[in-house]
C-alpha atoms as a PDB file:
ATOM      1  CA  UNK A   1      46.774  57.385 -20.698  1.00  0.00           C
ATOM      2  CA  UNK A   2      48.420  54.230 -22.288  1.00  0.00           C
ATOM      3  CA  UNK A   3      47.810  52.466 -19.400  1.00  0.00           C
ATOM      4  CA  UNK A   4      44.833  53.472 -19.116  1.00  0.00           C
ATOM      5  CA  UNK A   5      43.731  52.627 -22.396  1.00  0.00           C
ATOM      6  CA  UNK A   6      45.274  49.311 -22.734  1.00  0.00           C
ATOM      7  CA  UNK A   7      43.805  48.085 -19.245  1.00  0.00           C
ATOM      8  CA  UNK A   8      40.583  49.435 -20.552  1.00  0.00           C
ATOM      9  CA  UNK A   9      41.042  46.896 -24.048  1.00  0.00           C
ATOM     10  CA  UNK A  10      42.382  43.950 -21.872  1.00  0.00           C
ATOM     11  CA  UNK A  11      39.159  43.928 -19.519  1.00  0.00           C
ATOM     12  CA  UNK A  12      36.880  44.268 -21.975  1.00  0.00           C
ATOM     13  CA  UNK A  13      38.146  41.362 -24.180  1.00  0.00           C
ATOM     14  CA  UNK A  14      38.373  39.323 -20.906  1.00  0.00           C
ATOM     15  CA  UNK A  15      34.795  40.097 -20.593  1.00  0.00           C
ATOM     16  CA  UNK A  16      33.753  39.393 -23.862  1.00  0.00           C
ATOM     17  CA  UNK A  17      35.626  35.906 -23.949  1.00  0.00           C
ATOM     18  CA  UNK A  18      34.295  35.304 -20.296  1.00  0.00           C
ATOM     19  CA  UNK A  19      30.378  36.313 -22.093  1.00  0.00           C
ATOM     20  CA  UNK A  20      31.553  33.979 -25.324  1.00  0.00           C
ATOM     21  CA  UNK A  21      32.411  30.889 -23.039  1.00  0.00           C
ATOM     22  CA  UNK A  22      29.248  31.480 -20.793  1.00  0.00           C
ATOM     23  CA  UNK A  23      26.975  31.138 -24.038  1.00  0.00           C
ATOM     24  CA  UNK A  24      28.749  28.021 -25.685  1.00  0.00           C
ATOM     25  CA  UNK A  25      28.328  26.191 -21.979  1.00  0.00           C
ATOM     26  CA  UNK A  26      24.599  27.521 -21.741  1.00  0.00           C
ATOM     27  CA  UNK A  27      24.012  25.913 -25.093  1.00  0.00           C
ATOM     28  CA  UNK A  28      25.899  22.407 -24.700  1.00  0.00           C
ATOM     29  CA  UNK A  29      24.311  22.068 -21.795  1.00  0.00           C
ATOM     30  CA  UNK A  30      20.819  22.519 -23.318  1.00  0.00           C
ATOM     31  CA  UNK A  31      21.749  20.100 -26.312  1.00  0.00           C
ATOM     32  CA  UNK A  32      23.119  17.241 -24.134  1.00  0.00           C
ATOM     33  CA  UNK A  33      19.484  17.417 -21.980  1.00  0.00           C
ATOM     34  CA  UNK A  34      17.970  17.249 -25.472  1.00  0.00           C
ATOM     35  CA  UNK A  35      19.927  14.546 -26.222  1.00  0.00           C
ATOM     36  CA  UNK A  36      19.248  12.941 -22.527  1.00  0.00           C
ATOM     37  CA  UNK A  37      15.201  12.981 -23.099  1.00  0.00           C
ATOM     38  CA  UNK A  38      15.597  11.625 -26.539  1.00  0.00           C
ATOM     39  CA  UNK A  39      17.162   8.516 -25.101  1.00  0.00           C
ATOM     40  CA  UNK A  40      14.760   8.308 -22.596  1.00  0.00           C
ATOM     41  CA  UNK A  41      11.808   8.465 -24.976  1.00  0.00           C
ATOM     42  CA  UNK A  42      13.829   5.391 -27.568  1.00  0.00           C
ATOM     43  CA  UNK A  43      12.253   2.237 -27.367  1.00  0.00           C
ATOM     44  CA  UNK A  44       9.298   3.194 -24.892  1.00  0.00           C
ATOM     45  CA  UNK A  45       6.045   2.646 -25.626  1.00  0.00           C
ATOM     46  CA  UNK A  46       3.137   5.312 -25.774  1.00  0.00           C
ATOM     47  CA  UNK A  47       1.852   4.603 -22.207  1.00  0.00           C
ATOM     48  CA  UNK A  48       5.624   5.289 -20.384  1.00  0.00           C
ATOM     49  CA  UNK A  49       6.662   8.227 -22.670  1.00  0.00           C
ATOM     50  CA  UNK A  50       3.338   9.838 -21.672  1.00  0.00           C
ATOM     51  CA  UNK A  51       3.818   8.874 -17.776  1.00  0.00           C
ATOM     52  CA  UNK A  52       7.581  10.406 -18.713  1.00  0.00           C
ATOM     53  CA  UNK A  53       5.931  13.592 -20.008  1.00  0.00           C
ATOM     54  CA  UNK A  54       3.582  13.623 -16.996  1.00  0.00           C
ATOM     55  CA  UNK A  55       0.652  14.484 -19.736  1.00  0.00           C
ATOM     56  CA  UNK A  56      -1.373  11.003 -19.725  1.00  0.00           C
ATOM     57  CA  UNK A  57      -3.783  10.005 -16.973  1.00  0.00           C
ATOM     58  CA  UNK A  58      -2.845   6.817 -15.640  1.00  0.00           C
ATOM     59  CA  UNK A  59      -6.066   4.180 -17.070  1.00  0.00           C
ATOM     60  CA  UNK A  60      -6.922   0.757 -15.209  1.00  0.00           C
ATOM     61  CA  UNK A  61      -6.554  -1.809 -18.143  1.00  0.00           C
ATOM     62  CA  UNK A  62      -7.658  -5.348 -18.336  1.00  0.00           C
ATOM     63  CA  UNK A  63      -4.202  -6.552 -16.737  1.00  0.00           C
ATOM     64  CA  UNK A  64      -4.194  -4.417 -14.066  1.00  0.00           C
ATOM     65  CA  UNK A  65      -3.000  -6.066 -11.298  1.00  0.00           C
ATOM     66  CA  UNK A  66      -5.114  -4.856  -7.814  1.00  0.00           C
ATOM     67  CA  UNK A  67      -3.645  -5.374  -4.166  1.00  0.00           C
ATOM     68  CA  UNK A  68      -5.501  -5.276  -1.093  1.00  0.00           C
ATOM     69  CA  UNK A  69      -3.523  -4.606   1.668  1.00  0.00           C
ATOM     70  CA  UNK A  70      -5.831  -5.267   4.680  1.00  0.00           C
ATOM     71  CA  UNK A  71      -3.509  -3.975   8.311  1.00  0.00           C
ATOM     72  CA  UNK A  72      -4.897  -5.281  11.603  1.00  0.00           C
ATOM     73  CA  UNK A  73      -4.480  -3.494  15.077  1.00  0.00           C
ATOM     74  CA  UNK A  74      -5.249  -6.014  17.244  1.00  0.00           C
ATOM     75  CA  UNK A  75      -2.672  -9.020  15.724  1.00  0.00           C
ATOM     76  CA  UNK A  76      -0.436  -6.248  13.964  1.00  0.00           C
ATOM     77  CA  UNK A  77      -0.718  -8.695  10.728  1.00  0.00           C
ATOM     78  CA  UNK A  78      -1.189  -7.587   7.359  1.00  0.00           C
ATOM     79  CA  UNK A  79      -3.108  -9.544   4.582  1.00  0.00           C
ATOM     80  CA  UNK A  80      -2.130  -9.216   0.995  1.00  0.00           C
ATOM     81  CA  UNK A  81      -4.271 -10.639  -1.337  1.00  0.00           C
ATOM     82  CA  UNK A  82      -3.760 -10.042  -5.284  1.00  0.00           C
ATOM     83  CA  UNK A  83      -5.967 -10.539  -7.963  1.00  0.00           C
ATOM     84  CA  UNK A  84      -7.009  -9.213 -12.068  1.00  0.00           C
ATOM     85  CA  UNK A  85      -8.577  -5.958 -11.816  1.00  0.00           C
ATOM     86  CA  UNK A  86     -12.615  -6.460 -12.259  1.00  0.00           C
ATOM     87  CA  UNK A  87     -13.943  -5.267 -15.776  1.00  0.00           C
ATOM     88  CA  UNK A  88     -15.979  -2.651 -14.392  1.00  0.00           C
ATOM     89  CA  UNK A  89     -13.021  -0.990 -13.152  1.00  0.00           C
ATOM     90  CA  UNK A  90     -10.798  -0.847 -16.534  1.00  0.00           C
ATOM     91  CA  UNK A  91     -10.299   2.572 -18.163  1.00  0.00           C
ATOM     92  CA  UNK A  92     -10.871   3.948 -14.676  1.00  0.00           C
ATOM     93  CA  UNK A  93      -8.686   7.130 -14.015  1.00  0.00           C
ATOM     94  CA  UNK A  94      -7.477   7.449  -9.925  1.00  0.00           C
ATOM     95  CA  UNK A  95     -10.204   9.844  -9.234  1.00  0.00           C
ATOM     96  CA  UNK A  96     -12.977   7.331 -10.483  1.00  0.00           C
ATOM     97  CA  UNK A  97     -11.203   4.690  -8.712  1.00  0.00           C
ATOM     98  CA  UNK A  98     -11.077   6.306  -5.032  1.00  0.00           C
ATOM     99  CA  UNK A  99     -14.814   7.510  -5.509  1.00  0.00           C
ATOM    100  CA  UNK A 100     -15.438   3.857  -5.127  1.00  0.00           C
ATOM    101  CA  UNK A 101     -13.286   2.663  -2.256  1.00  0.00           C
ATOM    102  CA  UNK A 102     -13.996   5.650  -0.089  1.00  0.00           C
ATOM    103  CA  UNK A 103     -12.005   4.921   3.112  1.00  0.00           C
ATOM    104  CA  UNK A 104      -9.054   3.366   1.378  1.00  0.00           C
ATOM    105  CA  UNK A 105      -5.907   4.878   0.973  1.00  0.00           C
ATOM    106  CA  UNK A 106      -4.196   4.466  -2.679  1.00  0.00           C
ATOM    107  CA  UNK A 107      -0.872   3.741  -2.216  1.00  0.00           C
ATOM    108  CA  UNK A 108      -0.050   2.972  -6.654  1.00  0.00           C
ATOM    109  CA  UNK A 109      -1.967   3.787  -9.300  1.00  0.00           C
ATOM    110  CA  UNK A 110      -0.709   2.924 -12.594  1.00  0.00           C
ATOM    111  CA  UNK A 111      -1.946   0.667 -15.740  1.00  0.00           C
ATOM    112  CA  UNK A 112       0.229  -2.196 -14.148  1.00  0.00           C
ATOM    113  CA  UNK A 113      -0.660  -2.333 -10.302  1.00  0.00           C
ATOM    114  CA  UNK A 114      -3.753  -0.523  -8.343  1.00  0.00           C
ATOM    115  CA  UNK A 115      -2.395  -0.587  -4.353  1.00  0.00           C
ATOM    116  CA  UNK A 116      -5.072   0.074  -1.917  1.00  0.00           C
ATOM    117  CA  UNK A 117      -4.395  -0.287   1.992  1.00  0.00           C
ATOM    118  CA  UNK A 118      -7.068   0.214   4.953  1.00  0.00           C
ATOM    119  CA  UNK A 119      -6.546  -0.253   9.185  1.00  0.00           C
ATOM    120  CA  UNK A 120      -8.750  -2.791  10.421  1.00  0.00           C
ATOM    121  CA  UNK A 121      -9.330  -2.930  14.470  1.00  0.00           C
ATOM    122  CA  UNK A 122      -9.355  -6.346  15.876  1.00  0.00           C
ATOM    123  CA  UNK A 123      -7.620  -9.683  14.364  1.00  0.00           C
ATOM    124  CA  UNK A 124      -7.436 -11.047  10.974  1.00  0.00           C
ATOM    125  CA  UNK A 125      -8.634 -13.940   9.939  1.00  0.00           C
ATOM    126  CA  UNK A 126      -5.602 -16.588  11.240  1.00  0.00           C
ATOM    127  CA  UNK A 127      -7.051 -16.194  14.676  1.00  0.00           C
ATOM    128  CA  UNK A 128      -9.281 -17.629  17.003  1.00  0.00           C
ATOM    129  CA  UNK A 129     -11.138 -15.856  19.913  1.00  0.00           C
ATOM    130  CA  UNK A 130     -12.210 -18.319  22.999  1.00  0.00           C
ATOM    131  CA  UNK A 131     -15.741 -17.326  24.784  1.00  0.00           C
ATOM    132  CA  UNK A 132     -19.103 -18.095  25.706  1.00  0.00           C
ATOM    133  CA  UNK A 133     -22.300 -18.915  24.147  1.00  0.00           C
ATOM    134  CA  UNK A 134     -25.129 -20.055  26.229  1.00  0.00           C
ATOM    135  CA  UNK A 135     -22.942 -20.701  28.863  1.00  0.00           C
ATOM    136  CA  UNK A 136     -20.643 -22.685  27.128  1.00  0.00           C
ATOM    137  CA  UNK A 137     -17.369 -22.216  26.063  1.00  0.00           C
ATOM    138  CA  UNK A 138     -16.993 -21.673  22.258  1.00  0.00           C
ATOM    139  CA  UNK A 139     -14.356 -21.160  20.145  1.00  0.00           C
ATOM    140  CA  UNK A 140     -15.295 -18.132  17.530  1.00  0.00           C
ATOM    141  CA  UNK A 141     -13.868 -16.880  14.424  1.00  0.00           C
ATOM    142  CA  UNK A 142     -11.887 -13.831  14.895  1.00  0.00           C
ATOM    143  CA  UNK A 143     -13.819 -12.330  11.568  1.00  0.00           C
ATOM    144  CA  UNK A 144     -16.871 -14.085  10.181  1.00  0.00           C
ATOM    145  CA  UNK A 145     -17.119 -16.363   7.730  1.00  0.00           C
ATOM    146  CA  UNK A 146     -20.691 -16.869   5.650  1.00  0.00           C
ATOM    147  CA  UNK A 147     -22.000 -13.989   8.278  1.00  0.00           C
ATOM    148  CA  UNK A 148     -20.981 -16.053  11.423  1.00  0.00           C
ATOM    149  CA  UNK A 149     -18.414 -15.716  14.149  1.00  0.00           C
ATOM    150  CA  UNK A 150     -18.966 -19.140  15.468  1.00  0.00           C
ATOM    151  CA  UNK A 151     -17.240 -21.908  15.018  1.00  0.00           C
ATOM    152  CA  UNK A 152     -17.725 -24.906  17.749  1.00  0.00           C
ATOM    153  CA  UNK A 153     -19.495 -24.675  20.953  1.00  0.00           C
ATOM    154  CA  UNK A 154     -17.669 -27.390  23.471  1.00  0.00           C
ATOM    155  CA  UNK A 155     -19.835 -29.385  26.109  1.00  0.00           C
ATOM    156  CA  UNK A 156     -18.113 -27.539  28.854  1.00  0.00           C
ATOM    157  CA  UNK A 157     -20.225 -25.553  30.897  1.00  0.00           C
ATOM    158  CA  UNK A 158     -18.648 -22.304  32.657  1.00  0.00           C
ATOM    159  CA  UNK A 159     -20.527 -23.451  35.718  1.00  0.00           C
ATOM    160  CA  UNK A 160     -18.149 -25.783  36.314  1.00  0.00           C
ATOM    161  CA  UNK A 161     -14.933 -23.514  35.459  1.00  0.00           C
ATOM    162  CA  UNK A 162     -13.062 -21.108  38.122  1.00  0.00           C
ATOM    163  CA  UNK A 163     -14.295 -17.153  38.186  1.00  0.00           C
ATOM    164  CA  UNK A 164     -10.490 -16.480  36.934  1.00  0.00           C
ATOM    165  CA  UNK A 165     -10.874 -18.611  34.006  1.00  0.00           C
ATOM    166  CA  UNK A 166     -14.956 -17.318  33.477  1.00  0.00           C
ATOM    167  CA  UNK A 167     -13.839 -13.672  33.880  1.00  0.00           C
ATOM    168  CA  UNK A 168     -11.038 -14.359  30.626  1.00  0.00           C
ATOM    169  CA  UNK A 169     -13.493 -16.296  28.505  1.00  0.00           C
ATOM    170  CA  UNK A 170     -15.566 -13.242  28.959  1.00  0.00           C
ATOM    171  CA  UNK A 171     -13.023 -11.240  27.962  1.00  0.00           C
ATOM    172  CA  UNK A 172     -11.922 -13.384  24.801  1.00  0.00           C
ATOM    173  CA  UNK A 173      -9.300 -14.989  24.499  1.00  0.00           C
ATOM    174  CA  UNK A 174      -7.187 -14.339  21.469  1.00  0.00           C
ATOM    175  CA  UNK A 175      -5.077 -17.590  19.769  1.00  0.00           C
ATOM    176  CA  UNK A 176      -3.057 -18.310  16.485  1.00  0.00           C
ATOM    177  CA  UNK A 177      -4.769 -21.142  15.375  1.00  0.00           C
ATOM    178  CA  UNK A 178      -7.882 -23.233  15.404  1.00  0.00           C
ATOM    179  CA  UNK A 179      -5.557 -26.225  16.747  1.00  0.00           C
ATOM    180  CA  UNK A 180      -4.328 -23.872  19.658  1.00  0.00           C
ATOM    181  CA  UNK A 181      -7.862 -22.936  20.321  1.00  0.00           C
ATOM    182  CA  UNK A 182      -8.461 -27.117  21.071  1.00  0.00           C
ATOM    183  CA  UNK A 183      -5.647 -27.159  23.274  1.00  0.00           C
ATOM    184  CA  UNK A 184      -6.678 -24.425  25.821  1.00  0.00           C
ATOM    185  CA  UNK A 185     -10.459 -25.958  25.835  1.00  0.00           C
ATOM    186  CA  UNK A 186      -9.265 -29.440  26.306  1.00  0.00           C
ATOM    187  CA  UNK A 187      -7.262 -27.966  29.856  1.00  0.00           C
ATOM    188  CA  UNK A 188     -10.657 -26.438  30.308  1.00  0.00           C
ATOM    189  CA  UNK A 189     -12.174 -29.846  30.449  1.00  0.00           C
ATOM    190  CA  UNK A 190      -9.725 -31.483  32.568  1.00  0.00           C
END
């Protein structure tokens, strides 16, 4: 019954030191994650300890930064352009923002950079397309400018071109440049 007894003692004070050690490592670990988020809060201003604290809605401000990010299918170029945020958009939240730009995906919202991205089809606005107008060949903007796709009409007539060559100006031909575009008409004329 000795045995008993004192096996009975030993387990339960290995239990209660095993319960005692549990606590004290529960708690330090709950300090030093106190102490963690304090340091992470020194020196920030109101704006990041609130995005910290996930309890602020992000605000446009006067300098917000807004990208457009404009993709194009047909070239597979994309077209940054960045500029100040407009007044009327400053204390907007991310909600009020995308009610505007419907068809616009949001990729950052934040009081230092709105990101907004859309898929175009067709070319940007480095290339030239190669055609016909009034049975001409013309060299059109591959997006318009003032309104207006076109951008020269040459003094060669399609009349005097081969059906091979008609049947791709019909079609449009797609080029990097205005200079390239000049190029492939002038072998047109010769």
């Amino acid at each position: 019954m000795k045995l008993y007894f004192r096996t009975a003692v030993l387990t339960a004070i290995i239990i209660f030191l095993f319960l005692i050690s549990f606590v004290v490592g529960f708690t330090i670990t709950i300090e030093k994650s106190k102490i963690k988020s304090k340091q992470q809060l020194k020196g920030k201003n109101i704006t990041e300890i609130a995005y910290i604290k996930d309890s602020f809605s992000q605000r446009i401000n006067e300098d917000t930064i807004l990208v457009v990010r404009k993709y194009f299918k047909g070239c597979g170029h994309i077209i940054e352009e960045k500029s100040n945020i407009s007044k009327e958009f400053v204390n907007m939240t991310k909600e009020d923002f995308k009610s505007l730009f419907s068809g616009w995906e949001i990729d950052a919202f934040n009081s230092k950079y709105v990101v907004i991205s859309r898929t175009f089809e067709g070319y940007c606005s480095n290339h030239f397309i190669i055609s016909i107008k009034d049975d001409r060949v013309a060299i059109f903007y591959s997006q318009p400018i003032d309104g207006d796709n076109l951008k020269l009409v040459t003094p060669i007539s399609i009349d005097d071109l081969p059906e091979k060559e008609v049947e791709d100006l019909k079609k449009g031909i797609v080029v990097n440049s205005f200079e390239d575009a000049i190029k492939i008409v002038e072998d047109f004329g010769s």
